[in-house]
C-alpha atoms as a PDB file:
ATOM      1  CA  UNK A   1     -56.783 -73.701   8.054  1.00  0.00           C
ATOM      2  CA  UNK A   2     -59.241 -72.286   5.228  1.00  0.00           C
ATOM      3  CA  UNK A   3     -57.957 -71.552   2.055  1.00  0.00           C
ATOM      4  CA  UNK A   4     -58.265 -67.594   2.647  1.00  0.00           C
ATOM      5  CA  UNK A   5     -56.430 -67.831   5.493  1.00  0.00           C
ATOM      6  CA  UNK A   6     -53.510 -69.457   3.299  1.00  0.00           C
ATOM      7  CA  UNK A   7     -53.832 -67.096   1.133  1.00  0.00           C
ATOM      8  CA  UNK A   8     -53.517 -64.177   3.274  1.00  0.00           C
ATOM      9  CA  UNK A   9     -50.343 -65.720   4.540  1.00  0.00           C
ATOM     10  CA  UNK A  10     -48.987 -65.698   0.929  1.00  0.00           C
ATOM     11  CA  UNK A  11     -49.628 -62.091   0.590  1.00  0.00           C
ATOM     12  CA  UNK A  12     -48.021 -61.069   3.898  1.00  0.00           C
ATOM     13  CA  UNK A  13     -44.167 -63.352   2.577  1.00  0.00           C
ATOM     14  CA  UNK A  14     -44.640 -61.384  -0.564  1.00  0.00           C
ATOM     15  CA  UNK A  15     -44.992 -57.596   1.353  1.00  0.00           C
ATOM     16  CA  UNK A  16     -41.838 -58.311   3.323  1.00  0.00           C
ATOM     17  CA  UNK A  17     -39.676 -59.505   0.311  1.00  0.00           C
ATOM     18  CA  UNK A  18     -40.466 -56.584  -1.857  1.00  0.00           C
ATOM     19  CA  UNK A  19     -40.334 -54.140   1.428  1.00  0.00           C
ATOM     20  CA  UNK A  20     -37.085 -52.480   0.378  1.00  0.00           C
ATOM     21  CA  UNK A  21     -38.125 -51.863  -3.047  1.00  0.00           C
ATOM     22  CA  UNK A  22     -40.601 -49.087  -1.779  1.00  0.00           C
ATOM     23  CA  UNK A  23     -39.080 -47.896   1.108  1.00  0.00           C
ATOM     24  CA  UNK A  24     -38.820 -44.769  -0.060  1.00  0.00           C
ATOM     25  CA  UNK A  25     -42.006 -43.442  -0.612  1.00  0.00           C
ATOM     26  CA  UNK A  26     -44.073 -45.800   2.158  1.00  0.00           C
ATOM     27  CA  UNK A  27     -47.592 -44.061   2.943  1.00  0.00           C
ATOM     28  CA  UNK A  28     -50.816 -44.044   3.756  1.00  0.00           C
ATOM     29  CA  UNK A  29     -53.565 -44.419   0.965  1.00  0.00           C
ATOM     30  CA  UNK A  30     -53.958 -46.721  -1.896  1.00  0.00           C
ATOM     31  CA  UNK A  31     -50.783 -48.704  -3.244  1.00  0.00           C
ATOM     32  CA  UNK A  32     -49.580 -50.833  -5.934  1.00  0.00           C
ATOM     33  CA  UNK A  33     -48.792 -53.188  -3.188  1.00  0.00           C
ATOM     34  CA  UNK A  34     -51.909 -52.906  -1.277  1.00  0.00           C
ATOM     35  CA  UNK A  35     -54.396 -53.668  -4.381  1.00  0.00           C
ATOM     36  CA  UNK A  36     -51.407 -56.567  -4.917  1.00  0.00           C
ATOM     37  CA  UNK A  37     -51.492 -57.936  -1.417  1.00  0.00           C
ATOM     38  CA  UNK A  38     -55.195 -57.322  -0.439  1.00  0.00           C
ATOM     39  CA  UNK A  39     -57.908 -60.146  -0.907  1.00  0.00           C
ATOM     40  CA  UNK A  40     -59.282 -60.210  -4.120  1.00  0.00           C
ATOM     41  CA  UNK A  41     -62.853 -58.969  -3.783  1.00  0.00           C
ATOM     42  CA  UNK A  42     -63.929 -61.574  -5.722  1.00  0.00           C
ATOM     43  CA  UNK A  43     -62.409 -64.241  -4.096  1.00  0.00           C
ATOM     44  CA  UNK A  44     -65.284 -66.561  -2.077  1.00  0.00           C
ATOM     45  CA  UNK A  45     -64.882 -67.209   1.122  1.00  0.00           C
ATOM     46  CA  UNK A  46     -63.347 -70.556   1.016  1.00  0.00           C
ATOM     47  CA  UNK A  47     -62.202 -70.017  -2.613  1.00  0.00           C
ATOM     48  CA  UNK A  48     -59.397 -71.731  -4.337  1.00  0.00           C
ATOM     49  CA  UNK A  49     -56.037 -69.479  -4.612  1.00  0.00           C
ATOM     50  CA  UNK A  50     -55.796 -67.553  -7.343  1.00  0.00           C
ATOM     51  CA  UNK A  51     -52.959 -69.196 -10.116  1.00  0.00           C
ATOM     52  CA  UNK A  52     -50.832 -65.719 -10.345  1.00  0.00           C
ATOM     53  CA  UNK A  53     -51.013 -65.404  -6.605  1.00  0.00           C
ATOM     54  CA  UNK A  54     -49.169 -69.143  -6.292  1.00  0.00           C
ATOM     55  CA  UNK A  55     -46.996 -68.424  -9.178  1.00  0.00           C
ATOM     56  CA  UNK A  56     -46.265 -65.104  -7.684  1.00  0.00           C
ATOM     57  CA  UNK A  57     -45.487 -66.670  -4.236  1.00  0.00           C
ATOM     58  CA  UNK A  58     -43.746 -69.541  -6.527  1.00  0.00           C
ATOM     59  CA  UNK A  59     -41.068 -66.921  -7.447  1.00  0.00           C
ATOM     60  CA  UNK A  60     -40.977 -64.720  -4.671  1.00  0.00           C
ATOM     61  CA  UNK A  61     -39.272 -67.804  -2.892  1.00  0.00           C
ATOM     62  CA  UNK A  62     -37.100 -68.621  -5.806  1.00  0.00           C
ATOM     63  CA  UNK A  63     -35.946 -64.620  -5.977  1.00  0.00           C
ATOM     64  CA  UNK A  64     -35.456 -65.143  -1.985  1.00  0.00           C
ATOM     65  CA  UNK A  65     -32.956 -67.937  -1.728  1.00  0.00           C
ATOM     66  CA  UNK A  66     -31.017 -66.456  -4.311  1.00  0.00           C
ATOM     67  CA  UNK A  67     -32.169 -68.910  -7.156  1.00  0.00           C
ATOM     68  CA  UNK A  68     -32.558 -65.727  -9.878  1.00  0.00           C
ATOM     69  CA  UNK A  69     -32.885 -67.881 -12.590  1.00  0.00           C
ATOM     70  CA  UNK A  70     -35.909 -70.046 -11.652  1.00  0.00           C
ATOM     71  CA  UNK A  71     -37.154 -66.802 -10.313  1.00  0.00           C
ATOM     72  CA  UNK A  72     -36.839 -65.285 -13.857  1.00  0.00           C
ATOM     73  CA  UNK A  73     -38.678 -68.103 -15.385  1.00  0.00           C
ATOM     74  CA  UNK A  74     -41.626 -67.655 -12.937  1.00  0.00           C
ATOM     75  CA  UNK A  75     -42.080 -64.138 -13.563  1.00  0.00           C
ATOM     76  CA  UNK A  76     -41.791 -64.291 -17.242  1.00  0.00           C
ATOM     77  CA  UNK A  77     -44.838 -66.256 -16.773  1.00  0.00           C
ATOM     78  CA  UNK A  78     -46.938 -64.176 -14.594  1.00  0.00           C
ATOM     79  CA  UNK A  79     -46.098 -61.104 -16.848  1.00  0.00           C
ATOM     80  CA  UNK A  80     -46.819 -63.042 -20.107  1.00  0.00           C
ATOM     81  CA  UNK A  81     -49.919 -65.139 -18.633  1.00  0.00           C
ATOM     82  CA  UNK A  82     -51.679 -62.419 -16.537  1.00  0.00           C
ATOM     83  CA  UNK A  83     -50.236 -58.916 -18.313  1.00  0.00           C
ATOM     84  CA  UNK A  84     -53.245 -57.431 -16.748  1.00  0.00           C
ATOM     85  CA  UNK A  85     -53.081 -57.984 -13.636  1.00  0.00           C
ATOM     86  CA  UNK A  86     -51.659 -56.466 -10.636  1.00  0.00           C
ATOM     87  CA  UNK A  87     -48.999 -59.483 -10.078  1.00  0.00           C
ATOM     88  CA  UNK A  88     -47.742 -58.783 -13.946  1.00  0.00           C
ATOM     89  CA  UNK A  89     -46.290 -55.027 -12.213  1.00  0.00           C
ATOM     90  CA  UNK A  90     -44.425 -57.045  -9.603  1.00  0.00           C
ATOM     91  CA  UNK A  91     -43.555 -59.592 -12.036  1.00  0.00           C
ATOM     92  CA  UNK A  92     -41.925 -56.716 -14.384  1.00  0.00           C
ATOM     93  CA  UNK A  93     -39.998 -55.352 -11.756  1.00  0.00           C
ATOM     94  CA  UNK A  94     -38.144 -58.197 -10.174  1.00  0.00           C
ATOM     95  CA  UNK A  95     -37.489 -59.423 -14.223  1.00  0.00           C
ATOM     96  CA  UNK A  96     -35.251 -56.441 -13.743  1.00  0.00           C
ATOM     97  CA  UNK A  97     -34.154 -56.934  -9.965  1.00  0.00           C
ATOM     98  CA  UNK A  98     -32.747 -60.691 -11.079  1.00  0.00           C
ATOM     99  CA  UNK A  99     -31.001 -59.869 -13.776  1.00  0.00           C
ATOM    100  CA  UNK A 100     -29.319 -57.294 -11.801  1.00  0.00           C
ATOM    101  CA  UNK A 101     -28.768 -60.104  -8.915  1.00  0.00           C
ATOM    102  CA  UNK A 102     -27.166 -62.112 -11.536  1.00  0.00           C
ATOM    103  CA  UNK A 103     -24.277 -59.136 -12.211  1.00  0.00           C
ATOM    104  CA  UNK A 104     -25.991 -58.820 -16.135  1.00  0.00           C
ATOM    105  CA  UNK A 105     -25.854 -55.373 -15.635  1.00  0.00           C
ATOM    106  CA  UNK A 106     -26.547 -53.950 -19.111  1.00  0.00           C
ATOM    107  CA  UNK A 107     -29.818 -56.646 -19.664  1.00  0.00           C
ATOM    108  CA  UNK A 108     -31.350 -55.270 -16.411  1.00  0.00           C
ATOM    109  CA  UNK A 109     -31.109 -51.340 -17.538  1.00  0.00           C
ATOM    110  CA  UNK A 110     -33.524 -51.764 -20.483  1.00  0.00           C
ATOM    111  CA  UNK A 111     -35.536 -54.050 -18.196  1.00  0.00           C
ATOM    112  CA  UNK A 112     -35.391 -50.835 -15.419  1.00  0.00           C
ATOM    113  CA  UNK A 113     -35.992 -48.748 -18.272  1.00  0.00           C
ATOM    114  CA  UNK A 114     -39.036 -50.152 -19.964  1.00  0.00           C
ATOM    115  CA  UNK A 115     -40.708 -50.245 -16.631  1.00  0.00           C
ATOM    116  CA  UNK A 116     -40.616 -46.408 -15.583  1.00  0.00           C
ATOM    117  CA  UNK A 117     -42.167 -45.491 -19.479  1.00  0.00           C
ATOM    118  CA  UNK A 118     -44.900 -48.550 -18.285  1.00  0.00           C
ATOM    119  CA  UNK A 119     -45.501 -47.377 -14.908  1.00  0.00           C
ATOM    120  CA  UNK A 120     -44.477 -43.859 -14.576  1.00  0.00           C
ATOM    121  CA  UNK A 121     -46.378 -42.704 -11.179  1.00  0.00           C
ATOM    122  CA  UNK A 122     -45.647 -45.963  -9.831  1.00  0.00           C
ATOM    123  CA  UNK A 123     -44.712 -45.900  -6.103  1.00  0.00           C
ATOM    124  CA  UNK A 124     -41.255 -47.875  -6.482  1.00  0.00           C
ATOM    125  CA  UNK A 125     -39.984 -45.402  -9.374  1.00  0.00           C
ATOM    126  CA  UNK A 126     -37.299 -43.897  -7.169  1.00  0.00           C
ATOM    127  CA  UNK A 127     -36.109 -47.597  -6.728  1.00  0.00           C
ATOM    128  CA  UNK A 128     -36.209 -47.927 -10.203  1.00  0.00           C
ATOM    129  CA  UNK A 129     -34.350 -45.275 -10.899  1.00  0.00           C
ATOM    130  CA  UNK A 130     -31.461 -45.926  -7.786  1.00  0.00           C
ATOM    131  CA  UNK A 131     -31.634 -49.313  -9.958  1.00  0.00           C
ATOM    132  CA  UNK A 132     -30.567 -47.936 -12.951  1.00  0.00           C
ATOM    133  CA  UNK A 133     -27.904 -46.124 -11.499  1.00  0.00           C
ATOM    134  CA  UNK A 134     -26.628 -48.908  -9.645  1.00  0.00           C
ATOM    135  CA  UNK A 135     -25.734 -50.476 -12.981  1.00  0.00           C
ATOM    136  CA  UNK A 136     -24.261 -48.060 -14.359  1.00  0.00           C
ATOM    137  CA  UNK A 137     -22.351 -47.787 -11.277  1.00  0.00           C
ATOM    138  CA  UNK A 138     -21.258 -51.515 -11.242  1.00  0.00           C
ATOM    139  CA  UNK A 139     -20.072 -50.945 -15.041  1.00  0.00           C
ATOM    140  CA  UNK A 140     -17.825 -48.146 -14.335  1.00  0.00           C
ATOM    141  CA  UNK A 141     -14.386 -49.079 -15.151  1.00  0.00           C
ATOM    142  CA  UNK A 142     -10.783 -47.944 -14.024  1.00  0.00           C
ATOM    143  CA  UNK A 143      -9.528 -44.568 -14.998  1.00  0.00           C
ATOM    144  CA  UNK A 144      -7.609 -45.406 -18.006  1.00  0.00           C
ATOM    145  CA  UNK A 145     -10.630 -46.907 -19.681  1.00  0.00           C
ATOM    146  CA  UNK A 146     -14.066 -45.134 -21.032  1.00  0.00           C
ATOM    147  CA  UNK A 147     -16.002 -43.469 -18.247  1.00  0.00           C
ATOM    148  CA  UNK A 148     -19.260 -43.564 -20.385  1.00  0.00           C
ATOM    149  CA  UNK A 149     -20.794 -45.391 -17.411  1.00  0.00           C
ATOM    150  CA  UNK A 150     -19.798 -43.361 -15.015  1.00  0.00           C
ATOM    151  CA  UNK A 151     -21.268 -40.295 -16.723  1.00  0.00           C
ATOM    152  CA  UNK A 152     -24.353 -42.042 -17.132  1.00  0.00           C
ATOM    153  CA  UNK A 153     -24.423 -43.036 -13.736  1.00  0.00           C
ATOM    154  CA  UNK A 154     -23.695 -39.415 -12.250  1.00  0.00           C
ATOM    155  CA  UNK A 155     -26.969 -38.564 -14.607  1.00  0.00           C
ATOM    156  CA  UNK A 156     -29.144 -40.808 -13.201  1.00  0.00           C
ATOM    157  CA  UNK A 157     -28.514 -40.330  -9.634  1.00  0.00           C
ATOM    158  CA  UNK A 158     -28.809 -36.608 -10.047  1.00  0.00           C
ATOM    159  CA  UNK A 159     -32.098 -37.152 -11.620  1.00  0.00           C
ATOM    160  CA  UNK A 160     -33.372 -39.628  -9.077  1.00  0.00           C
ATOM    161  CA  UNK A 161     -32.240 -36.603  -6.145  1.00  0.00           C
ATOM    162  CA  UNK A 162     -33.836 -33.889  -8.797  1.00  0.00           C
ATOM    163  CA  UNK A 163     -37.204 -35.736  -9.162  1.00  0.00           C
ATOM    164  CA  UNK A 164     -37.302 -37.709  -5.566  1.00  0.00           C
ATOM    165  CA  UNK A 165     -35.265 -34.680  -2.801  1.00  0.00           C
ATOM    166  CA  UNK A 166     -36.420 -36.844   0.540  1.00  0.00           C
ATOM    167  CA  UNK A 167     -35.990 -40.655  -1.068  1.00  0.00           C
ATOM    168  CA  UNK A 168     -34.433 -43.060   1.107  1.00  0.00           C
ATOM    169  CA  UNK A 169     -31.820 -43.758  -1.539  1.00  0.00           C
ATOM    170  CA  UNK A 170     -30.488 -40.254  -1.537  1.00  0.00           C
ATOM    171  CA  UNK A 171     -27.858 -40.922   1.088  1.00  0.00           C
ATOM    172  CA  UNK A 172     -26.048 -43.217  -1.154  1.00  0.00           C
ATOM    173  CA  UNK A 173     -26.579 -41.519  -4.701  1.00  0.00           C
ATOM    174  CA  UNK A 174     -24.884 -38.706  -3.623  1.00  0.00           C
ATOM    175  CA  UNK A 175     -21.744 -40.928  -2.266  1.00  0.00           C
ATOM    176  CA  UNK A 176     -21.745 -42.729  -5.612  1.00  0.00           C
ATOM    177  CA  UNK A 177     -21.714 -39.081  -7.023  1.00  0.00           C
ATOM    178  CA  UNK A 178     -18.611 -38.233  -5.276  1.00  0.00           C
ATOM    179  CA  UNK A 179     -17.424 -41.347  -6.159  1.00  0.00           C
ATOM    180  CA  UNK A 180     -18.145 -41.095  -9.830  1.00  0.00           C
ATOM    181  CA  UNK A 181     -16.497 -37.364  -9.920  1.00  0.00           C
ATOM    182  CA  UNK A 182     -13.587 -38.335  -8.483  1.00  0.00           C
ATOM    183  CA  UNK A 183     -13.451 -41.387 -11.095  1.00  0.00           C
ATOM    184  CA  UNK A 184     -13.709 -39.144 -13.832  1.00  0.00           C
ATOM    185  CA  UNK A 185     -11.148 -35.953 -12.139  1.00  0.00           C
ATOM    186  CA  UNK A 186      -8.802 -39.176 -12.202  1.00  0.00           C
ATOM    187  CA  UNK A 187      -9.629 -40.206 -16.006  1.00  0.00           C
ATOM    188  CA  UNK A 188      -8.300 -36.666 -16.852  1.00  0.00           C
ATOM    189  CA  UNK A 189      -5.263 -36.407 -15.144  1.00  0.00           C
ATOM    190  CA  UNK A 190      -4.183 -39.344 -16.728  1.00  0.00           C
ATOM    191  CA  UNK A 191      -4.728 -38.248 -19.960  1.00  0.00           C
ATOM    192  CA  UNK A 192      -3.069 -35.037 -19.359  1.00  0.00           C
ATOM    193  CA  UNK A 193      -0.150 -36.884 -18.134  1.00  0.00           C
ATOM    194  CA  UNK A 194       0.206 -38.884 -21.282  1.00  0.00           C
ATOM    195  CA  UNK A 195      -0.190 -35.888 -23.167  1.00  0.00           C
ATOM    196  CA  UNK A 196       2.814 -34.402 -21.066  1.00  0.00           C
ATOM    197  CA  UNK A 197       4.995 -37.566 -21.722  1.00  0.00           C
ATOM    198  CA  UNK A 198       4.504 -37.648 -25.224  1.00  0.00           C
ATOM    199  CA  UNK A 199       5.466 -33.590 -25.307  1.00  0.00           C
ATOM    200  CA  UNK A 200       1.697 -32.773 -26.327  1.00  0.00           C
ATOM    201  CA  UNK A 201       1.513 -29.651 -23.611  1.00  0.00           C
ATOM    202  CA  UNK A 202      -1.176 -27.588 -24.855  1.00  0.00           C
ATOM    203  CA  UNK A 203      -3.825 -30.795 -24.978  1.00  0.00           C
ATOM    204  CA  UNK A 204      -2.077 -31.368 -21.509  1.00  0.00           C
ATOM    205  CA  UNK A 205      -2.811 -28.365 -19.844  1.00  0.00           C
ATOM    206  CA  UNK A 206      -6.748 -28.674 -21.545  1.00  0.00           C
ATOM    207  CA  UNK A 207      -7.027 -31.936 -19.382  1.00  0.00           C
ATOM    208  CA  UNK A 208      -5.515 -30.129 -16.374  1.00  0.00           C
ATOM    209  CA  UNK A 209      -7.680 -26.822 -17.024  1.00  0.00           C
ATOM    210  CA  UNK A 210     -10.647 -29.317 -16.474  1.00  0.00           C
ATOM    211  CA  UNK A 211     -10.085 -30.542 -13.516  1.00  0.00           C
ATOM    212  CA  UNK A 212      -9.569 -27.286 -11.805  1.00  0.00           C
ATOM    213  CA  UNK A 213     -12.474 -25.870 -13.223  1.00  0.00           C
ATOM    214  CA  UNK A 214     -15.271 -28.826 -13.381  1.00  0.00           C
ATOM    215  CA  UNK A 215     -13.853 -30.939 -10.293  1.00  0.00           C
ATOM    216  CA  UNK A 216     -12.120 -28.779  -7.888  1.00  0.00           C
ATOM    217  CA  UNK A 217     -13.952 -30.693  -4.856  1.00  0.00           C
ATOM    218  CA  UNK A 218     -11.541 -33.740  -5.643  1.00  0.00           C
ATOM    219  CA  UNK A 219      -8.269 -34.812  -4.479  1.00  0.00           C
ATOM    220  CA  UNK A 220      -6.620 -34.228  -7.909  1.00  0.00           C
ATOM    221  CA  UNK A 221      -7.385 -30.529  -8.037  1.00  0.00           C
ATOM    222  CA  UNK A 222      -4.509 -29.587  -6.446  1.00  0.00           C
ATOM    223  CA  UNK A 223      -1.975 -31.635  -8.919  1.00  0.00           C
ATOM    224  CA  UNK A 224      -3.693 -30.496 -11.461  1.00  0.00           C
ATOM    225  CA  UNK A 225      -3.118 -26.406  -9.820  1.00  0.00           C
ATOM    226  CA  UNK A 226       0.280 -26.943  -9.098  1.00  0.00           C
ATOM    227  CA  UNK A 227       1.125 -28.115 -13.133  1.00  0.00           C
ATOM    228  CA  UNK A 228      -0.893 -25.004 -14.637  1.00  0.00           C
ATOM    229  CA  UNK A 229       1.294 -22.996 -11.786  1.00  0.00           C
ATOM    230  CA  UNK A 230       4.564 -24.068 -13.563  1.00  0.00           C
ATOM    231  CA  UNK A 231       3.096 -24.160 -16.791  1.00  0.00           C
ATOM    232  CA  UNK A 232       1.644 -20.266 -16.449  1.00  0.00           C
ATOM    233  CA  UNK A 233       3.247 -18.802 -19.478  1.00  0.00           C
ATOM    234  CA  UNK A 234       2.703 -21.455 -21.843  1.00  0.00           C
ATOM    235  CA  UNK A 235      -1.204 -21.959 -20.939  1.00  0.00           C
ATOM    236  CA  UNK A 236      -1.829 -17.458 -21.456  1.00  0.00           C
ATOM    237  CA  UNK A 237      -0.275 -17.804 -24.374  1.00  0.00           C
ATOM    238  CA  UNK A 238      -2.531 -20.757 -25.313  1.00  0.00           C
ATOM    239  CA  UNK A 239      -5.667 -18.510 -24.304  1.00  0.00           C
ATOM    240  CA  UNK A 240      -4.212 -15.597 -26.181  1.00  0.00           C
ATOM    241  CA  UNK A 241      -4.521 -18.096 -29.405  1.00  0.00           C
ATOM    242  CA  UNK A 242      -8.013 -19.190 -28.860  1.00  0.00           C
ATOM    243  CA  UNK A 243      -9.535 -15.607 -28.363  1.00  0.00           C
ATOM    244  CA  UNK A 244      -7.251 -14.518 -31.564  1.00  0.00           C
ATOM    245  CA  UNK A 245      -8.953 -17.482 -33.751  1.00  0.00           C
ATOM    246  CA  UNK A 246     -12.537 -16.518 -32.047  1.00  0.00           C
ATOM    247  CA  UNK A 247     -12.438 -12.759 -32.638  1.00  0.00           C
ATOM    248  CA  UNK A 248     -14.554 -11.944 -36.026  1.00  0.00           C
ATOM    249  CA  UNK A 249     -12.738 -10.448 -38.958  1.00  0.00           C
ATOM    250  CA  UNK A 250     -12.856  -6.759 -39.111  1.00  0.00           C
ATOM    251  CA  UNK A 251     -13.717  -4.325 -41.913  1.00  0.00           C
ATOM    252  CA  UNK A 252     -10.610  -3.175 -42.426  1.00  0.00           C
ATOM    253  CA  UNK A 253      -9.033  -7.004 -43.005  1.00  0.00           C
ATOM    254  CA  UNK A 254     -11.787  -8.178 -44.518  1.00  0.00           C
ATOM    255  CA  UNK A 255     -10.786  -5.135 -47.503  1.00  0.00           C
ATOM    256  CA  UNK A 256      -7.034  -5.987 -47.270  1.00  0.00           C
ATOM    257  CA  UNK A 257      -7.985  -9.426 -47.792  1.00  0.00           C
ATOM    258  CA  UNK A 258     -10.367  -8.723 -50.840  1.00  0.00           C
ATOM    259  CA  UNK A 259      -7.894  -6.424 -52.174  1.00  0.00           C
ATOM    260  CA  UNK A 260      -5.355  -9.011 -52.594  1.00  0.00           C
ATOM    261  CA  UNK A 261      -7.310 -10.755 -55.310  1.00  0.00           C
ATOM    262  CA  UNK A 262      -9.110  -7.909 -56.661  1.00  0.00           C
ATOM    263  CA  UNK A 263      -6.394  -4.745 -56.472  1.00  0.00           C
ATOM    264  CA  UNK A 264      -7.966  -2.717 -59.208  1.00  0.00           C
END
């Protein structure tokens, strides 16, 4: 078998293992993965295979099997070896993809990160960007705890459906939405119930307004609406304060005030 032939069979493993990644935005015209896949031009005909292409193929098997470490040590290479070369962009991106295979969640968000500002109008941005998400969504923590990561996540996926409507990922964004709402509907009911058992009713009834009004498409909504119910007369009166310390001081108390230190 001639060596082209080889390495033509290289190229065509590689397309199928990085498939998914740009699933979302397949199409006809030029690629990142068809100037990564195609021939080198200047390639002879019975020309040696390139060194990135083997150590590409090298770590494309490792990243396969599930061996994410010896994968990350291939790739590392490529990217620091050949940073200007079309294999260094695949490189870059599975750097990310292993860490995130290896549950390091907050390493492979910078990682994510750094390549969208590298590689903006690259084709497997939305993937990126589902990435990022994805860790944020794998960091999200029980309701009693911080939900800083499951704001961030919410962010992200709503940017990923803002920027990228018909992407393949958009089915399961907007579950991990719902999810993520739901998470964070739950977060305040449970600090408005503390505040209720530790007789703090005003902040309680804050927590419950919140709910009603930010996440009334989740099942706590209607705990939430049956506590203001029974707590109607204390929460108007708590309005009735807030409007009374945001109303500006008038003319006339704004004299009786100055008057009191100045009567002559």
């Amino acid at each position: 078998m001639s060596m082209k032939k080889i390495s033509i069979i290289f190229c065509l493993q590689l397309v199928f293992v990085i498939a998914f990644s740009t699933a979302c935005l397949a199409k006809k015209g030029d690629s990142w993965l068809k100037h990564i896949f195609s021939p080198s031009e200047d390639v002879e005909e019975e020309g040696p295979i390139a060194p990135q292409a083997q150590l590409t193929a090298k770590a494309m098997h490792y990243f396969d099997i599930g061996r994410y470490q010896l994968a990350e040590e291939e790739f590392k290479k490529i990217r620091d070896r050949y940073p200007f070369s079309p294999y260094a962009t695949v490189a870059e991106l599975r750097l990310a993809d292993c860490k995130f295979y290896q549950s390091l969640y907050e390493e492979a968000i910078p990682l994510y990160e750094e390549f969208e500002d590298l590689h903006p109008t690259n084709e497997a941005i939305p993937y990126v960007i589902f990435q990022i998400g994805s860790c944020y969504y794998n960091l999200m923590d029980t309701p009693d705890r911080d939900q800083t990561s499951t704001h961030k996540m919410i962010d992200t996926y709503y940017r990923l459906i803002k920027r990228y409507p018909d992407c393949a990922f958009r089915l399961e964004a907007e579950k991990r939405i719902t999810e993520g709402r739901e998470l964070l509907a739950e977060h305040e009911w449970v600090v408005a119930h503390w505040y209720l058992r530790t007789d703090h009713v005003p902040q309680a009834l804050k927590r419950l307004e919140n709910i009603v009004t930010i996440y009334p498409d989740t099942p706590i909504y209607h705990k939430a609406a049956k506590i203001l119910a029974e707590h109607r007369d204390e929460l108007a009166k708590l309005d009735q304060m807030e409007q009374e310390s945001s109303e500006p001081v008038t003319l006339k108390e704004e004299k009786h005030w100055w008057n009191k230190i100045w009567p002559f």
